[in-house]
N, C-alpha and C. Protein backbone atom coordinates (compact mmCIF):
# COMPACT_ATOMS: atom_id res chain seq x y z
N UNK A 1 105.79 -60.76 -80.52
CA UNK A 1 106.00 -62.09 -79.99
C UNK A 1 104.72 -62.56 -79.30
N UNK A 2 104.39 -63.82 -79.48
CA UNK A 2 103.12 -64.44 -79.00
C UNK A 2 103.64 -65.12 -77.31
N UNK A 3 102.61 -64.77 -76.76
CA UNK A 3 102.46 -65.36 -75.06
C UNK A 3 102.09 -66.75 -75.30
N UNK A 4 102.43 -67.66 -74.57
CA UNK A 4 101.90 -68.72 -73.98
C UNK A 4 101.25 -68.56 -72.69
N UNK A 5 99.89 -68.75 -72.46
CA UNK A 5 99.50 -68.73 -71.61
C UNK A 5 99.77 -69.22 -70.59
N UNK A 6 100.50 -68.98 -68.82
CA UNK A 6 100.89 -69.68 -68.02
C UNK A 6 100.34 -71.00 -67.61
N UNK A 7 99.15 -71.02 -68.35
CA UNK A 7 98.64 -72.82 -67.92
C UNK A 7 99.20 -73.78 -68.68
N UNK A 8 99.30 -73.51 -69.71
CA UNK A 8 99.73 -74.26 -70.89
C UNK A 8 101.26 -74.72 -70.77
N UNK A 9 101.77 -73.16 -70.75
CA UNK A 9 103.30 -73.28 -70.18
C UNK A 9 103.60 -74.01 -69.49
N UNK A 10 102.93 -74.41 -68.00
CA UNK A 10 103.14 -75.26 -66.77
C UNK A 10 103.04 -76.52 -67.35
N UNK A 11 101.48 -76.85 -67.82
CA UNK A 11 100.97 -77.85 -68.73
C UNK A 11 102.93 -78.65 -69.26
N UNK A 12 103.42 -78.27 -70.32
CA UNK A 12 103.96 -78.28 -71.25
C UNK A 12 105.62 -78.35 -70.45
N UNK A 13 105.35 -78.18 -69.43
CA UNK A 13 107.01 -78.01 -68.71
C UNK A 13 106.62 -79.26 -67.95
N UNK A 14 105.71 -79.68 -67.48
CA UNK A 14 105.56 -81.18 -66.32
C UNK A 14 105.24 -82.15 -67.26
N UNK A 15 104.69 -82.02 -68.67
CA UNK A 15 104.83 -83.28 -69.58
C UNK A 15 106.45 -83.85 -69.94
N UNK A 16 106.85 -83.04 -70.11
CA UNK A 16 108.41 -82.26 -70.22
C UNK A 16 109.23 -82.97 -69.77
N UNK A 17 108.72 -82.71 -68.32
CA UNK A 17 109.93 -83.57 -67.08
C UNK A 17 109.50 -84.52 -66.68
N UNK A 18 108.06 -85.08 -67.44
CA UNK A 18 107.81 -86.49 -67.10
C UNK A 18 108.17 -87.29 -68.03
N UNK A 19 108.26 -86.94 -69.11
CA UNK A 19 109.14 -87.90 -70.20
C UNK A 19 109.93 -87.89 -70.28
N UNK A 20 110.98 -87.05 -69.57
CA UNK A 20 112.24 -87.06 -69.23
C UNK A 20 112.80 -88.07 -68.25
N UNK A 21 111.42 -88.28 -67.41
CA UNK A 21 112.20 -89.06 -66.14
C UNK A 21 111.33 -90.56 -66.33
N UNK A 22 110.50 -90.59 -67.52
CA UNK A 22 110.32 -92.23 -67.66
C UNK A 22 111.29 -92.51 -68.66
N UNK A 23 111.98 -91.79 -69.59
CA UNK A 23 113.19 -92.20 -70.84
C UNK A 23 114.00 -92.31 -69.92
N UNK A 24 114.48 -91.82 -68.73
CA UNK A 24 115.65 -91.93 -68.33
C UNK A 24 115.40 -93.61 -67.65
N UNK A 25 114.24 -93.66 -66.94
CA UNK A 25 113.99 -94.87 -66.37
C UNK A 25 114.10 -96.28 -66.85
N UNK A 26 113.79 -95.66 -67.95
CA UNK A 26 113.55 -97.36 -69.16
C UNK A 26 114.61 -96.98 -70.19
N UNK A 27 116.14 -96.34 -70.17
CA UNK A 27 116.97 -96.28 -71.11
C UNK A 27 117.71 -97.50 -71.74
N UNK A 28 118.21 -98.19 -70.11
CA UNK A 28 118.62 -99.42 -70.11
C UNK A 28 117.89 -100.18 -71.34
N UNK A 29 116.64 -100.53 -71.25
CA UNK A 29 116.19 -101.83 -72.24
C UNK A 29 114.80 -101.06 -72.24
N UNK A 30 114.66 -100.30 -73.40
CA UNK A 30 113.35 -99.66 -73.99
C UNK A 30 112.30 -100.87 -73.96
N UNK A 31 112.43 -102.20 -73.79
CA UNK A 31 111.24 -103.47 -74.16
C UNK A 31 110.50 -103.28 -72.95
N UNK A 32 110.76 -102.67 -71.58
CA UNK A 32 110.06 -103.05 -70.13
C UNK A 32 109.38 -101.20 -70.07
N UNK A 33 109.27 -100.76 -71.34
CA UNK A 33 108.03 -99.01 -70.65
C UNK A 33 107.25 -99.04 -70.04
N UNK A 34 106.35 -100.96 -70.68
CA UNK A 34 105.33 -100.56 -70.14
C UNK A 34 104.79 -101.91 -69.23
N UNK A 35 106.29 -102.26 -68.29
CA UNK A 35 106.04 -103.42 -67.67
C UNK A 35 107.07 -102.89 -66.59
N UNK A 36 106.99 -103.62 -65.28
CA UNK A 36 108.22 -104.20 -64.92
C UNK A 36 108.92 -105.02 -65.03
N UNK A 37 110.35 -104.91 -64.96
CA UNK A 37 111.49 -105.76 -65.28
C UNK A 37 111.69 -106.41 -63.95
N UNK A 38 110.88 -107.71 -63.91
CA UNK A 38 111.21 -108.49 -62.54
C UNK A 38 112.18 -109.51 -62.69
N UNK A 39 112.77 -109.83 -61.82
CA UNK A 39 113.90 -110.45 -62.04
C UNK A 39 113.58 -112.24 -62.20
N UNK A 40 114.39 -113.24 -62.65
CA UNK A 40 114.41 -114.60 -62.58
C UNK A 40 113.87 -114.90 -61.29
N UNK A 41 113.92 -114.76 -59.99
CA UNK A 41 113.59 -114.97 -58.78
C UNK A 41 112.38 -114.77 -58.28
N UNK A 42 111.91 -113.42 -59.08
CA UNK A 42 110.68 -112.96 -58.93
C UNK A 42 109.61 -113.67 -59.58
N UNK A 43 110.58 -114.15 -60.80
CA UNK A 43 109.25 -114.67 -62.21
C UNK A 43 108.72 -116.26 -61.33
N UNK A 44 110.23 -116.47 -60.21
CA UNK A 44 109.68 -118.06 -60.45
C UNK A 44 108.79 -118.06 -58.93
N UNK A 45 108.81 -117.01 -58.19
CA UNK A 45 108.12 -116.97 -56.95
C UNK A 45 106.77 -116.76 -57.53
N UNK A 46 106.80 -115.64 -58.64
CA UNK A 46 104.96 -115.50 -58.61
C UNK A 46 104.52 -116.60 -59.55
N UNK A 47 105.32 -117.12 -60.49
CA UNK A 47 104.77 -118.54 -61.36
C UNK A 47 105.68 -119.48 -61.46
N UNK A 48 105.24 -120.59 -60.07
CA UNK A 48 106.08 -121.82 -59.88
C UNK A 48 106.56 -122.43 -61.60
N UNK A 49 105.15 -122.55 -62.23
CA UNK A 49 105.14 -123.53 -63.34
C UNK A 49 105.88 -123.12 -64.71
N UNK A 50 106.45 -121.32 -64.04
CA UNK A 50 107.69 -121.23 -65.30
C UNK A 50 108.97 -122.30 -65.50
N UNK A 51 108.98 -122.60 -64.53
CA UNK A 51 110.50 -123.39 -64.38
C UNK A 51 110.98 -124.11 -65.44
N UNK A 52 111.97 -123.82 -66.09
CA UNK A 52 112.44 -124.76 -67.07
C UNK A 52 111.39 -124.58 -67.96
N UNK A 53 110.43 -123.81 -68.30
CA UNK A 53 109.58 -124.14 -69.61
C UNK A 53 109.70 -122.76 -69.97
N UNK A 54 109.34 -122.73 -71.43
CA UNK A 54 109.20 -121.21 -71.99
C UNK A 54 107.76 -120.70 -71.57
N UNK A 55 107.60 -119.49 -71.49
CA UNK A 55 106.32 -119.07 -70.71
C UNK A 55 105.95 -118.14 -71.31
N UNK A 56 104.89 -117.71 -71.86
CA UNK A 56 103.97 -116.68 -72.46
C UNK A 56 103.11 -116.00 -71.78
N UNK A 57 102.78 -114.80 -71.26
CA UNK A 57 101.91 -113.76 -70.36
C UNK A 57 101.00 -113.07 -71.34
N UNK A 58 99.90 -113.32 -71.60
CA UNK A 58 99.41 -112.65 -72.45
C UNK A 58 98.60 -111.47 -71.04
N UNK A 59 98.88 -110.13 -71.37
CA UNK A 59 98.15 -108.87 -70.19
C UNK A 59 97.04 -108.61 -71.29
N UNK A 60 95.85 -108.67 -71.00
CA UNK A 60 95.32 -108.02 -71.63
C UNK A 60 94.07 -107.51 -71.13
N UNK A 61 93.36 -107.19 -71.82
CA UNK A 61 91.62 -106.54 -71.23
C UNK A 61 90.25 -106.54 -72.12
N UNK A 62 89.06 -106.77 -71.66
CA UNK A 62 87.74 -107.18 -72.47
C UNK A 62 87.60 -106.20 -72.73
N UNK A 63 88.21 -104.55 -71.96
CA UNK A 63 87.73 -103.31 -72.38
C UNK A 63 88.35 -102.84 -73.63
N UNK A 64 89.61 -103.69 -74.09
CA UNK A 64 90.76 -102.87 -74.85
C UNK A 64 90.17 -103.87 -76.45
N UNK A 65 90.21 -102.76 -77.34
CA UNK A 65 90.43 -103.22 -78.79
C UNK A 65 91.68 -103.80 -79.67
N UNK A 66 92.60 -103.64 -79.05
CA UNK A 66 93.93 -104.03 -79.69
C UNK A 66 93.75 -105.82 -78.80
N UNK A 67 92.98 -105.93 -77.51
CA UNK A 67 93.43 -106.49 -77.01
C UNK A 67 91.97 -108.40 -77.92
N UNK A 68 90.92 -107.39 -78.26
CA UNK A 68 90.36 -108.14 -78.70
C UNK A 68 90.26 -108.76 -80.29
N UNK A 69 91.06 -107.94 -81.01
CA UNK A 69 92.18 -108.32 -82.20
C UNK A 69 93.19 -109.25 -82.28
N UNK A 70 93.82 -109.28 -80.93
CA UNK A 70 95.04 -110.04 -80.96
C UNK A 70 94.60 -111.71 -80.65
N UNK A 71 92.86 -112.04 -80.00
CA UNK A 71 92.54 -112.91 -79.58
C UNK A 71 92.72 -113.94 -81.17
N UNK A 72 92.41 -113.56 -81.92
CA UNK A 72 92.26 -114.87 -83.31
C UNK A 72 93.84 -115.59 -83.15
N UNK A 73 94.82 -114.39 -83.17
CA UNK A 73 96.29 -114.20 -83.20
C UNK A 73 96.96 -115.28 -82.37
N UNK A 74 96.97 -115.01 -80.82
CA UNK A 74 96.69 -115.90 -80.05
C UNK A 74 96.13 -117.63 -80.13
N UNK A 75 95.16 -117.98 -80.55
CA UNK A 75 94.61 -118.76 -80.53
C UNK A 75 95.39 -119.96 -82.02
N UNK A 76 95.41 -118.96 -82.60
CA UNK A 76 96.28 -120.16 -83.69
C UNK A 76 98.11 -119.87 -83.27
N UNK A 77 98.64 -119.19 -82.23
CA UNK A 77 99.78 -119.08 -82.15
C UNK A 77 99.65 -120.34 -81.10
N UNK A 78 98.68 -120.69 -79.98
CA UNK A 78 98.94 -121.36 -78.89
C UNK A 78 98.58 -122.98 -79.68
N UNK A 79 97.72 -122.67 -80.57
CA UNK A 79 97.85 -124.22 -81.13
C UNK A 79 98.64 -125.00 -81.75
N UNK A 80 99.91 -123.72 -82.06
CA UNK A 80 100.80 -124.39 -82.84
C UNK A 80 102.09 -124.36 -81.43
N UNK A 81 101.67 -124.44 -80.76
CA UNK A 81 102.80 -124.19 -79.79
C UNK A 81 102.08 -125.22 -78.18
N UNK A 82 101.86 -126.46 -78.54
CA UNK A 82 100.56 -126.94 -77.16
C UNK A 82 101.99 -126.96 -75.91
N UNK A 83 103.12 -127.07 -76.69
CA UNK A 83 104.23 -127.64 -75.35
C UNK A 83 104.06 -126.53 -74.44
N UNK A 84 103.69 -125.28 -74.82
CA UNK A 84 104.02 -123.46 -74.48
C UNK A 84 103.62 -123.63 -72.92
N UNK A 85 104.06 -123.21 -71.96
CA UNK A 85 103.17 -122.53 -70.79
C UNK A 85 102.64 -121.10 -71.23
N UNK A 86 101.91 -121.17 -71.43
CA UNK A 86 100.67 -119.83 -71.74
C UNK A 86 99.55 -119.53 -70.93
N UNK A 87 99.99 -118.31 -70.77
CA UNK A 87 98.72 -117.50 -69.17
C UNK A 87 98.13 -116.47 -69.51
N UNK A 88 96.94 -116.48 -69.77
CA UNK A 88 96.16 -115.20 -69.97
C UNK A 88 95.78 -114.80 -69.28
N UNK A 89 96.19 -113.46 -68.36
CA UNK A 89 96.00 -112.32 -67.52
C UNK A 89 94.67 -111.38 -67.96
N UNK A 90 93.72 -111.20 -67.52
CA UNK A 90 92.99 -109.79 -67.81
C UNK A 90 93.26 -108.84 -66.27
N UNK A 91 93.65 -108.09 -66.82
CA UNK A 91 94.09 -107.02 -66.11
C UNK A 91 93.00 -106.34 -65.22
N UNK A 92 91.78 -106.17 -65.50
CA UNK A 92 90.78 -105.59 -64.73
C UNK A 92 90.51 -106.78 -63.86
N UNK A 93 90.58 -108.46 -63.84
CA UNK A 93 90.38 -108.97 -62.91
C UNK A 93 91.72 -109.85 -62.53
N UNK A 94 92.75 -109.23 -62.63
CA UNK A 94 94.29 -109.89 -62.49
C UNK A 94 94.66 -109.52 -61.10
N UNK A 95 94.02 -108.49 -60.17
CA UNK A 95 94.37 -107.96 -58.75
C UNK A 95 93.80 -109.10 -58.12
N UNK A 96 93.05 -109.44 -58.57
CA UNK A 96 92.07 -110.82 -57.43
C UNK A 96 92.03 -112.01 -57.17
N UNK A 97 92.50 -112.14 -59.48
CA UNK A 97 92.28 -113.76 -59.03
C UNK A 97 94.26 -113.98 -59.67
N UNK A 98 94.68 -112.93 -60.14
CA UNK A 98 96.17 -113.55 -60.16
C UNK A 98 96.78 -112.13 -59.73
N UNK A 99 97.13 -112.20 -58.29
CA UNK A 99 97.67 -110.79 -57.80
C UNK A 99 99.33 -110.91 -57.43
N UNK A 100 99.58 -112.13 -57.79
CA UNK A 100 101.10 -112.70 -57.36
C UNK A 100 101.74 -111.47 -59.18
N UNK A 101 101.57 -112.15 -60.36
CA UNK A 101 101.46 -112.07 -61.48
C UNK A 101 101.52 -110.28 -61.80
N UNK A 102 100.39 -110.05 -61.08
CA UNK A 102 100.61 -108.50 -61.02
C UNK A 102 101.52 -107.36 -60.10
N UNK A 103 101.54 -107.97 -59.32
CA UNK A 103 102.71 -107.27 -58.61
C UNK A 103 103.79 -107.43 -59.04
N UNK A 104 104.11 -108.59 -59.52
CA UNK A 104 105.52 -108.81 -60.22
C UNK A 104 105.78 -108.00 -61.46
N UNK A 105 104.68 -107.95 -62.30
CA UNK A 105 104.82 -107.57 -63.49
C UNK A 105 104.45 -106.03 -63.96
N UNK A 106 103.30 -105.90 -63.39
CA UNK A 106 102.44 -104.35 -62.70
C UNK A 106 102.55 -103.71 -64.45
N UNK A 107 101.55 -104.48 -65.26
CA UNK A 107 101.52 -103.92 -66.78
C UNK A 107 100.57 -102.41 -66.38
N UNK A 108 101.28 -101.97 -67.62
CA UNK A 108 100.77 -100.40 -67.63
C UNK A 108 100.13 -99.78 -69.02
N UNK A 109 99.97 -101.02 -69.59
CA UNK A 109 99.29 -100.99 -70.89
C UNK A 109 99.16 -102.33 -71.68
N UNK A 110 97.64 -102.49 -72.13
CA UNK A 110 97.83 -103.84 -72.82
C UNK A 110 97.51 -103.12 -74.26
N UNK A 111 97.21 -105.11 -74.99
CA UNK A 111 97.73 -106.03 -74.87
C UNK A 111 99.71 -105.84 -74.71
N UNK A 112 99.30 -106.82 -73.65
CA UNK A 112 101.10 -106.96 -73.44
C UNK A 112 101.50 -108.49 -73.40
N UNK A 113 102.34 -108.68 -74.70
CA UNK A 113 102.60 -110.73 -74.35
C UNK A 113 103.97 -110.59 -74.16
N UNK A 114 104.22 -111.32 -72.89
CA UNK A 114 105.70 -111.26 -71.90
C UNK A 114 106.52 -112.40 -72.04
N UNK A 115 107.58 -113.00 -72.88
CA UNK A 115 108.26 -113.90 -73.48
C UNK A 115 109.51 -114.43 -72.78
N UNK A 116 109.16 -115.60 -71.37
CA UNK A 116 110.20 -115.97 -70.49
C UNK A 116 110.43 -117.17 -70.94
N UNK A 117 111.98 -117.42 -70.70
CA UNK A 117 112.57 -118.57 -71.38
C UNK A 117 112.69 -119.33 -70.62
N UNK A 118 113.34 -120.68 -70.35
CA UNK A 118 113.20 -121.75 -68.96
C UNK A 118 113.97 -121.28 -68.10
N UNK A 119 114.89 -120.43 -68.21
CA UNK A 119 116.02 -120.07 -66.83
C UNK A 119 115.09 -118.73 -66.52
N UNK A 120 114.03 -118.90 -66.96
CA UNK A 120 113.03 -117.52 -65.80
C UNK A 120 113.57 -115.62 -66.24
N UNK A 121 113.64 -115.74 -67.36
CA UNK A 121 114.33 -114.46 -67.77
C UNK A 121 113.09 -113.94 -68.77
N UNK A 122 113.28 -112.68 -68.61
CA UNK A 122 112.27 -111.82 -69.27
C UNK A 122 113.11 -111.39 -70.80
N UNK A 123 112.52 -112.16 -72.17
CA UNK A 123 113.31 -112.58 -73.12
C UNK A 123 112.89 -111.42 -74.61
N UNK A 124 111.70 -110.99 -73.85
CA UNK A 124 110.93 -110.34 -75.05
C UNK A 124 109.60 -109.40 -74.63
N UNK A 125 109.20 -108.37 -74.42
CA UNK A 125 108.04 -107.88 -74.69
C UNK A 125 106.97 -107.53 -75.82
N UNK A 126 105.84 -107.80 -76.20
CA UNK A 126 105.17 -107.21 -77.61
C UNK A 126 104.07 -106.32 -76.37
N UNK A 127 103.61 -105.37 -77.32
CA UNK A 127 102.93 -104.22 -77.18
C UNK A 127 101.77 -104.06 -78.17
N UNK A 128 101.02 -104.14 -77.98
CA UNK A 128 99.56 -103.54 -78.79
C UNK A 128 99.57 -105.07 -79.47
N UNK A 129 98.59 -104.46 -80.28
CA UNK A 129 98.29 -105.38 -81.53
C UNK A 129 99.73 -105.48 -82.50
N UNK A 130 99.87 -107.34 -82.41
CA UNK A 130 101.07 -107.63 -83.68
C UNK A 130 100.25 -109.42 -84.43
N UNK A 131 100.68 -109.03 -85.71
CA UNK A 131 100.47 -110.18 -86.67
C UNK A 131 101.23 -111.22 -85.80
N UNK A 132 100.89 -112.11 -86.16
CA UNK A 132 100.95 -113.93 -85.73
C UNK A 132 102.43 -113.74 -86.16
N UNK A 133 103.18 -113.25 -86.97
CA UNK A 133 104.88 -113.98 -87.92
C UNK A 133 105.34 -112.80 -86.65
N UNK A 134 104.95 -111.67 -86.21
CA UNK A 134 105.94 -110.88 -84.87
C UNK A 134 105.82 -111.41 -83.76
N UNK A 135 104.47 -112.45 -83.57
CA UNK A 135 104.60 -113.28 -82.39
C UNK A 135 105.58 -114.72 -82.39
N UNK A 136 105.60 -114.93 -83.65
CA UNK A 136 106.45 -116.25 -83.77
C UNK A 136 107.85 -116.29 -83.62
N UNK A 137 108.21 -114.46 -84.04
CA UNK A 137 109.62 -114.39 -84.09
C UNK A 137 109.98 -114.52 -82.77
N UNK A 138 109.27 -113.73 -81.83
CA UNK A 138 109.27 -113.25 -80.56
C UNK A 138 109.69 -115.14 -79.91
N UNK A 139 108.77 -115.67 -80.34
CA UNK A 139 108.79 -117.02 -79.24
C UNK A 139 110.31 -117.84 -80.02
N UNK A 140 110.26 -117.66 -81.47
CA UNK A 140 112.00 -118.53 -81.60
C UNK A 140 113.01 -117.68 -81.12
N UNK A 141 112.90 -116.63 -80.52
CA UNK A 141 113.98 -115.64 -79.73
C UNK A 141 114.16 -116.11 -78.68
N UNK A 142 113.17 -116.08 -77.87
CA UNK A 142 112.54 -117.14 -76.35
C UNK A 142 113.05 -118.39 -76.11
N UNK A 143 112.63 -119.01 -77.20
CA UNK A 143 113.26 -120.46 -77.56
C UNK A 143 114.75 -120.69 -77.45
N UNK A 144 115.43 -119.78 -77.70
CA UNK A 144 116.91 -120.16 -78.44
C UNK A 144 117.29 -120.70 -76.79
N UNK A 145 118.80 -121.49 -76.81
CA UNK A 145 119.11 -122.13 -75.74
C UNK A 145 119.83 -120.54 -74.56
């Protein structure tokens, strides 16, 4: 019988019980892993100008490649959408100049586009890089009454 070396072992038992205790955390609604789930109250304290409008969070970063892919994506999704409230967050300077935004939301991986509907509800998350037709679905989901 082969040893595991006790580092590895340890290694391999605290990955273990840490994915144990973020699955258990995010079982409820797998869409918020890599966000927080702030509530209607929260969305409309840190962004007055959600109110009643559908709202788009784009999290993202100049350092991240998924995040500089998704920019073409973006850009013809917001033109076909001018009614949209749409906010582009960069995350390395989101503590400073939008720190309301981050505390509320406290992303833990970009690109992240955050899909709130006018009653201030968190309607949809996307994750990484997605084609323009998974962002569109995302926003007529958002949309619905």
């Amino acid at each position: 019988m082969t040893m595991i070396p006790r580092r590895i072992l340890a290694a391999l038992i605290l990955m273990a019980t840490l994915m144990g205790i973020i699955a258990s955390a995010f079982a409820a609604d797998n869409r918020f892993i890599g966000l927080r789930h702030a509530s209607p109250a929260e969305i409309h304290d840190a962004l007055p100008s959600s109110v009643k409008r559908l709202t788009v969070i784009d999290f993202s970063s100049v350092l991240c490649l998924d995040c500089q892919k998704m920019k073409p994506v973006l850009q013809k999704f917001r033109a076909a959408h001018p009614q949209l409230n749409f906010l582009a967050v960069d995350v390395n300077e989101g503590p400073r100049k939008q720190a309301a935004l981050m505390r509320t939301f406290k992303p833990l991986t970009v690109p992240a586009l955050v899909f709130i509907n006018a009653q201030g509800q968190i309607i949809d998350v996307l994750y990484n890089y997605q084609a323009l037709d998974v962002v569109e679905k995302a926003y007529h989901n958002a949309s619905k009454p």
